[in-house]
N, C-alpha and C. Protein backbone atom coordinates (compact mmCIF):
# COMPACT_ATOMS: atom_id res chain seq x y z
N UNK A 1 77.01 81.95 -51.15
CA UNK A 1 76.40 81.52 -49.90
C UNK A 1 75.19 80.60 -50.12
N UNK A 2 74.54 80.80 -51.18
CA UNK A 2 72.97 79.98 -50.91
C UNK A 2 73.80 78.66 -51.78
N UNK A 3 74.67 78.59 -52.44
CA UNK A 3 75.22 76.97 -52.22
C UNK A 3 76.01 76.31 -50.93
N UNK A 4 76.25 77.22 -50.18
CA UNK A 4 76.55 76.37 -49.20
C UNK A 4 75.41 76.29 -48.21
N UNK A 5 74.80 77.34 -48.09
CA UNK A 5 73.21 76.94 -47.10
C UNK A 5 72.83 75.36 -47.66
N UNK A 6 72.75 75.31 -48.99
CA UNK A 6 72.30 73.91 -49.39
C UNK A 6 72.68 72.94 -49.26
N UNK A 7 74.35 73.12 -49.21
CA UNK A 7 74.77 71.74 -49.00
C UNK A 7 74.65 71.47 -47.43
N UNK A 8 74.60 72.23 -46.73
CA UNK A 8 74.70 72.28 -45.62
C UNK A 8 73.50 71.49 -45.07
N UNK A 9 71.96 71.72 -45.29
CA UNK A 9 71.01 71.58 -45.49
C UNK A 9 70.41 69.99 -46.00
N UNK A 10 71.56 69.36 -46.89
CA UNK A 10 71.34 68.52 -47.42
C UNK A 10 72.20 67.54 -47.00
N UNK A 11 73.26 68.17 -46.09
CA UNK A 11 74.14 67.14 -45.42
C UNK A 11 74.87 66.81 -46.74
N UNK A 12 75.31 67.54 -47.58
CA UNK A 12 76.20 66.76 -48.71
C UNK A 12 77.66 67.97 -48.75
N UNK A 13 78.37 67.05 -49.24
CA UNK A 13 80.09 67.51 -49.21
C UNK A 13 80.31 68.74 -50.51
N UNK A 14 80.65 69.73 -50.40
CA UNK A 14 81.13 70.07 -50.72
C UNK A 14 81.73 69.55 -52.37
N UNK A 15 82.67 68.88 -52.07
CA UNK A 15 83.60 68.04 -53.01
C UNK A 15 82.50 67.08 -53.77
N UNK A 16 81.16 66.79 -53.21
CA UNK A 16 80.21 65.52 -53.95
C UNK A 16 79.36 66.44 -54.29
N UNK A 17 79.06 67.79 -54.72
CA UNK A 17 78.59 68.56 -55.46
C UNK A 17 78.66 68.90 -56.56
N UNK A 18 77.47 68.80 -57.64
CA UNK A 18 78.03 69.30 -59.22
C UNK A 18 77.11 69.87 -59.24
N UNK A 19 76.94 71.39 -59.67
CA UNK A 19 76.05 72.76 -59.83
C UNK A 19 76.36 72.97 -61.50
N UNK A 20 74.88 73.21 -61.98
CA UNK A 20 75.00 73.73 -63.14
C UNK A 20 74.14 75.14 -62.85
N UNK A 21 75.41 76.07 -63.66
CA UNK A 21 75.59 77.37 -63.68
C UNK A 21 75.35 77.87 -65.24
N UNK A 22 74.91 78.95 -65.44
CA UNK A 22 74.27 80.04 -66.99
C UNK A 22 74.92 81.03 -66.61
N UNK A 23 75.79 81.64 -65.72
CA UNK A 23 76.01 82.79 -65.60
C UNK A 23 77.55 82.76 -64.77
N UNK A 24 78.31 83.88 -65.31
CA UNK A 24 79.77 84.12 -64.77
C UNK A 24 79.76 84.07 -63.00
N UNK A 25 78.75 84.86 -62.67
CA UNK A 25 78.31 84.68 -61.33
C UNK A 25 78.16 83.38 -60.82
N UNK A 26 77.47 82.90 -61.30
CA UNK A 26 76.49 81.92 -60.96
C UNK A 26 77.97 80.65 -60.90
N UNK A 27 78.93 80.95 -61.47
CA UNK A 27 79.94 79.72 -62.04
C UNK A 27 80.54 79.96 -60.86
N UNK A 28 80.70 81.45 -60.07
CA UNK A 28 81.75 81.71 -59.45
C UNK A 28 81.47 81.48 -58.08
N UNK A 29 79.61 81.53 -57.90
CA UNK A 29 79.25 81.06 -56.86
C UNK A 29 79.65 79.82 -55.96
N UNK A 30 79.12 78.73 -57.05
CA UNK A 30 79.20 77.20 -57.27
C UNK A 30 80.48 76.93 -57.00
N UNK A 31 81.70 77.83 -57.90
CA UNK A 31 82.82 77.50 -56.88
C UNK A 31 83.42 77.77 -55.76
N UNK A 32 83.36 78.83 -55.52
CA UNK A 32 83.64 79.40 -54.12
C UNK A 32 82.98 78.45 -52.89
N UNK A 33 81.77 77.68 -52.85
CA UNK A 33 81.00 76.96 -52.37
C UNK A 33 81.71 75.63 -52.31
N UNK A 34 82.86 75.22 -53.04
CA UNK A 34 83.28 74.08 -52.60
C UNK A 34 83.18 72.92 -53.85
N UNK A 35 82.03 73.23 -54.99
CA UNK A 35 81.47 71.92 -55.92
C UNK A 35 82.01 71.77 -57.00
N UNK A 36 81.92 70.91 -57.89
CA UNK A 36 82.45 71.44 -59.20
C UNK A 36 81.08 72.01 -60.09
N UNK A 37 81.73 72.72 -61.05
CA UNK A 37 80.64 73.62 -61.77
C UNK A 37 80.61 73.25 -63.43
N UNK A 38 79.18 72.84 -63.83
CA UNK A 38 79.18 72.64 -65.32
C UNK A 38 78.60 73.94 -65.51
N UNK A 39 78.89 74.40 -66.40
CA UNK A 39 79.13 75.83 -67.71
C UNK A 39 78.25 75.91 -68.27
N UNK A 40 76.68 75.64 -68.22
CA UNK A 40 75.85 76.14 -70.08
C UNK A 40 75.87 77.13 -70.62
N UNK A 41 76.83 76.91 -71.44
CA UNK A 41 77.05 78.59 -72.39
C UNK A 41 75.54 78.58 -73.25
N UNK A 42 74.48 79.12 -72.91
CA UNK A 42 72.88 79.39 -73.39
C UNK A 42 73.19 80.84 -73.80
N UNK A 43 73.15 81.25 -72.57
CA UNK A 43 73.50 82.95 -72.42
C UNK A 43 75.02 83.76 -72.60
N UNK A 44 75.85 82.76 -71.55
CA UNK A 44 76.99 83.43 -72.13
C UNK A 44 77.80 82.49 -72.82
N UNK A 45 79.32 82.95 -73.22
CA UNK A 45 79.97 81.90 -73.59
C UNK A 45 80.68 80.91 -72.73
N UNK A 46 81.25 79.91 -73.78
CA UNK A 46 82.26 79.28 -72.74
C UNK A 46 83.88 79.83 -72.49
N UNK A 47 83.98 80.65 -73.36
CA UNK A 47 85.00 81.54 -73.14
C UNK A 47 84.96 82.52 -71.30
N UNK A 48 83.11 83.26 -71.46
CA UNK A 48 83.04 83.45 -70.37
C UNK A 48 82.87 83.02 -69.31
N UNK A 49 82.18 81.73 -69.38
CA UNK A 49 82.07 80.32 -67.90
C UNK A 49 83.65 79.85 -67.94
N UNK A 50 84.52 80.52 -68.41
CA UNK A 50 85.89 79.85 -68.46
C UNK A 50 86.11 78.89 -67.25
N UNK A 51 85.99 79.22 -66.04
CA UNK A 51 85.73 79.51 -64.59
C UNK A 51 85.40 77.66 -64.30
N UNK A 52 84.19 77.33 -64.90
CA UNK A 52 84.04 76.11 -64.64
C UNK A 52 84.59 75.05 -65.09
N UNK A 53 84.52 73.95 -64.01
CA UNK A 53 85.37 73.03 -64.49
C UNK A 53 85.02 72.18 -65.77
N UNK A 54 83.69 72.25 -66.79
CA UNK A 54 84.02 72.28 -67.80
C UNK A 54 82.37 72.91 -67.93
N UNK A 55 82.18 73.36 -69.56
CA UNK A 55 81.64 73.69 -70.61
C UNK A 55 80.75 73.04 -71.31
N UNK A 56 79.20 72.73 -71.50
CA UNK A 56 78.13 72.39 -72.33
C UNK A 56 77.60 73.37 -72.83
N UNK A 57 77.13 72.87 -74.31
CA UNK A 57 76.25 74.13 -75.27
C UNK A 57 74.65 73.46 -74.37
N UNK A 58 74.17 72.18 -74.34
CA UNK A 58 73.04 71.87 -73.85
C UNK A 58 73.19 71.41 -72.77
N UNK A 59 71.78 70.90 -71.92
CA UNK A 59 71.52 70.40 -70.90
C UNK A 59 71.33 68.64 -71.38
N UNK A 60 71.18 68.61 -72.66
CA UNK A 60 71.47 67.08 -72.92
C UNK A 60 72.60 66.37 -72.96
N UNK A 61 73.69 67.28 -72.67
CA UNK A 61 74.57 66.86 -73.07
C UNK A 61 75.98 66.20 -71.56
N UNK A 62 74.68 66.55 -70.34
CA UNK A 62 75.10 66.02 -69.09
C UNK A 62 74.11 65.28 -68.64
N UNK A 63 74.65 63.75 -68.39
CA UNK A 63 74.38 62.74 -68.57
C UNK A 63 75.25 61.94 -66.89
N UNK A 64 75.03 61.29 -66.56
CA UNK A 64 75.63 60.81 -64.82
C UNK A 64 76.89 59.79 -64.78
N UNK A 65 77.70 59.86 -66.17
CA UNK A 65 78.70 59.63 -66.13
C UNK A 65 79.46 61.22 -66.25
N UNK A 66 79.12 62.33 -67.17
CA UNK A 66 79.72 63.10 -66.48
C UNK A 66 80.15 63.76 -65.11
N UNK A 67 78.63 63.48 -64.56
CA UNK A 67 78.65 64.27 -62.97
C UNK A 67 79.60 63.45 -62.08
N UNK A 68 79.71 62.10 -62.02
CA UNK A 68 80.92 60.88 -61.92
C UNK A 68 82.08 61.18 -62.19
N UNK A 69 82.42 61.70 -63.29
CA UNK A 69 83.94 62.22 -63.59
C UNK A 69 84.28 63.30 -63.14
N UNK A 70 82.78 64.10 -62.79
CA UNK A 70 83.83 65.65 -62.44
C UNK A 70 83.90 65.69 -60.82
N UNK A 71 82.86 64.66 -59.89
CA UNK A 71 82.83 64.34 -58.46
C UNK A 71 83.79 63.05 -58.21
N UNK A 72 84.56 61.90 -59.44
CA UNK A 72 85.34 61.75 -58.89
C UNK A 72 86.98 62.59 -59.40
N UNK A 73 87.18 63.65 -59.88
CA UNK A 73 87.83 64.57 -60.16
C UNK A 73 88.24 65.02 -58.71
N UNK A 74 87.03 65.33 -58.40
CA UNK A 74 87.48 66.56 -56.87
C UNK A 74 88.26 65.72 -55.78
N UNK A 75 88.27 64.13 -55.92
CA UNK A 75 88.85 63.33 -54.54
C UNK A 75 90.19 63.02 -55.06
């Protein structure tokens, strides 16, 4: 729910959403909400973020051609 309060809030789509998630929850939130979801396996694995539509060990390692591929993914 508090990702869709936001998008809601922000007037943004659903589908033009990319949420980065640390937690199985947190992955499952982001999707249920409509966005696509990047994975930082920090805490858990990427075995366990299975869930998202993809998987980073860092936060350096998403960059705005990824968020581009995975928002134009969703259309």
């Amino acid at each position: 729910e508090p990702y869709t309060q936001i998008m809601q809030l922000l007037q943004v789509e659903p589908a033009n959403s990319v949420v980065i998630e640390d937690s199985v929850n947190g992955v499952r939130s982001g999707k249920a909400a409509g966005a696509r979801v990047i994975g930082l396996s920090a805490t858990y694995s990427a075995n366990d973020l299975s869930e998202a539509d993809i998987c980073v060990k860092s936060l350096n390692e998403i960059d705005v051609n990824l968020i581009n591929s995975l928002v134009d993914a969703a259309h």
